[in-house]
Each structure stands twice: as structure tokens, then as C-alpha cells.
Protein backbone atom coordinates (compact mmCIF):
# COMPACT_ATOMS: atom_id res chain seq x y z
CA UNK A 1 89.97 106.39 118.11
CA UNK A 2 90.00 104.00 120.94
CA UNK A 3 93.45 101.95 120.83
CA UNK A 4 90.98 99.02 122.02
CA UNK A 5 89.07 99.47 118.69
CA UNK A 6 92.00 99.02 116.34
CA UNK A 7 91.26 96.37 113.70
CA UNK A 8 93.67 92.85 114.17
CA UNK A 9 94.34 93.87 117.55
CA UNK A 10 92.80 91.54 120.39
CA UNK A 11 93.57 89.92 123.40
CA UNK A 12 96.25 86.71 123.74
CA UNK A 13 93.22 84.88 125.32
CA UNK A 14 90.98 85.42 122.36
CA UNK A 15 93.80 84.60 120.01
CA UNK A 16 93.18 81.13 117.79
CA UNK A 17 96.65 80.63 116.42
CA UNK A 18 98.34 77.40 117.16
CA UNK A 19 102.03 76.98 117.72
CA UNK A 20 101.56 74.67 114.38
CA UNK A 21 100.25 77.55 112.93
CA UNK A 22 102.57 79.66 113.51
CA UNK A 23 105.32 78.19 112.33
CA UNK A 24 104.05 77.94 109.59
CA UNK A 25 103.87 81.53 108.80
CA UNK A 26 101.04 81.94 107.18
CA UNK A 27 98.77 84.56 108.50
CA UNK A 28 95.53 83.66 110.64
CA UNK A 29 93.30 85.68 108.67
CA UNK A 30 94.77 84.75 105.58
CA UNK A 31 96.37 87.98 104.45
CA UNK A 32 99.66 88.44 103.11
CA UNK A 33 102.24 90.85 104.90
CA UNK A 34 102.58 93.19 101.72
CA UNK A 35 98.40 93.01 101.57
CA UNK A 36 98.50 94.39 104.93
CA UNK A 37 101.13 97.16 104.72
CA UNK A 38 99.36 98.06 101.13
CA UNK A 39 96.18 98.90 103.26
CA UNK A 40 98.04 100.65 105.90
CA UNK A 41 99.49 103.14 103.71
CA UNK A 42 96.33 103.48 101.87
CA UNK A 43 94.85 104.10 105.20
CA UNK A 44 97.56 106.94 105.49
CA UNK A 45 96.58 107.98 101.97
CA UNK A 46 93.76 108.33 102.37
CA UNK A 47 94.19 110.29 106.36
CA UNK A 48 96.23 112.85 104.32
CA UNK A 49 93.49 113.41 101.31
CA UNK A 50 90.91 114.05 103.56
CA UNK A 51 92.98 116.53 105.82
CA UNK A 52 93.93 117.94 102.79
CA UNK A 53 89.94 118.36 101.65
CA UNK A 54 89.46 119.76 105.19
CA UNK A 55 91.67 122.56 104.86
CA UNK A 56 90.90 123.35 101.13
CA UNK A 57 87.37 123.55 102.29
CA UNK A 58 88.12 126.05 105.38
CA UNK A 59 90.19 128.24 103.14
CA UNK A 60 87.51 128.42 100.23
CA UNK A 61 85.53 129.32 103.31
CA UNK A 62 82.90 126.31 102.53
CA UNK A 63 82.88 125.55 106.52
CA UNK A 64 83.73 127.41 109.54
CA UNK A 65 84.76 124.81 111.71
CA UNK A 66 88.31 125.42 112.87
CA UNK A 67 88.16 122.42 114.88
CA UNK A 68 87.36 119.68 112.47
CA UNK A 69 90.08 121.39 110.23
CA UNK A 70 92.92 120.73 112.94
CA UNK A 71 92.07 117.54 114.65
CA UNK A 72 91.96 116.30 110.97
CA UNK A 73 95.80 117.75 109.92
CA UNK A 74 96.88 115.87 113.78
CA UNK A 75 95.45 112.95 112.51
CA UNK A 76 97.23 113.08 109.11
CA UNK A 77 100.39 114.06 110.83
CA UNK A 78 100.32 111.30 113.85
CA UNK A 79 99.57 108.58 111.30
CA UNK A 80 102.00 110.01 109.09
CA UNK A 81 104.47 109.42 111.74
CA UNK A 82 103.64 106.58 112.64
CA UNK A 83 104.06 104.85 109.54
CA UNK A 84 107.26 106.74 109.40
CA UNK A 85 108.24 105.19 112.41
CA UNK A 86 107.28 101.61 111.49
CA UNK A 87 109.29 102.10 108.14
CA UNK A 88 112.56 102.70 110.22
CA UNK A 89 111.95 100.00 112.37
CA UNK A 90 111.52 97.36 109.57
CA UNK A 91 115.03 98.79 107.68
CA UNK A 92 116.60 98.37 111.27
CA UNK A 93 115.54 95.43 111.75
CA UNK A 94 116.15 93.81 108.22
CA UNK A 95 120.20 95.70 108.86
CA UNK A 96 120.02 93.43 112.14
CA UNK A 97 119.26 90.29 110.60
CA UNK A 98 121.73 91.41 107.44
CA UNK A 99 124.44 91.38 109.76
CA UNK A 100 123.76 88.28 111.90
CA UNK A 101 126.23 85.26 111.12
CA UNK A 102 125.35 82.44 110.20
């Protein structure tokens, strides 16, 4: 997938928030933070079931292609590890903040 093709991700140019907006902190498209880190892990859910299906399939010997099989389990893994990553992020983040004075 094309980083360019990423859903929510555009240029600053094309952006329509306001600095009113903002501040506010409500979300442009109307979607809640936990709404949108619900459908990322269902996204990563969902990554894993499929590469899971692949491989099931290849061992029951239902397809042949070795291919398909493996650049599904990268996917899986990379977007396992990337929400993985994002996760350890947030907790350092939320220890920063924790331990600012104020």
C-alpha cells in the first residue's frame, strides 16, 4: 500500500481545520480518539485473521501460492508492530505528561 493512499492522511494545504477548531479538540471528521484506535486495531485484527486463513489454506494444501502466503504473514507482522509501537509511544508519552509539574 502506497503511504500516499493511507486514509486521514493528506496534505497541510488541503487541511480545513481552523486554529478555532482546533482548540477545541474535537475532531474534523467528527470521530472520537477511542473510535479511531477501535478501528485501528480491528484493522490489525482483522490483518492477522486473514494471514492466519492464508496459511491454514497453504497447509491444507487448498492453494499453492507461496507468495500470497508470506507477503500476507509481513503484513500481519509489520502492522502488528506498528501498533505495538504506537502503544509504547502513547504510555511514554502519558508517563511524560504524568510527571510534568504543574
Amino acid at each position: 500500500m502506497d503511504p500516499i493512499e493511507l486514509n486521514g492522511i493528506r496534505p497541510l494545504q488541503e487541511s480545513n481545520i481552523s486554529p478555532e477548531r482546533s482548540l477545541k479538540g474535537s475532531a474534523p471528521s467528527g470521530e472520537s480518539f477511542a473510535d479511531m484506535l477501535t478501528k485501528a486495531v480491528g484493522g490489525v485484527d482483522e490483518t492477522m485473521k486473514e494471514s492466519e486463513h492464508n496459511i491454514q489454506s497453504f497447509i491444507a494444501g487448498e492453494t499453492d501460492n507461496v507468495h500470497d502466503v508470506m507477503i500476507s504473514m509481513q503484513r500481519a507482522q509489520l502492522s502488528f508492530q506498528m501498533m505495538v509501537e504506537v502503544r509504547n509511544k502513547a504510555i511514554e508519552t502519558y508517563n511524560e505528561i504524568s510527571r510534568m509539574q504543574i
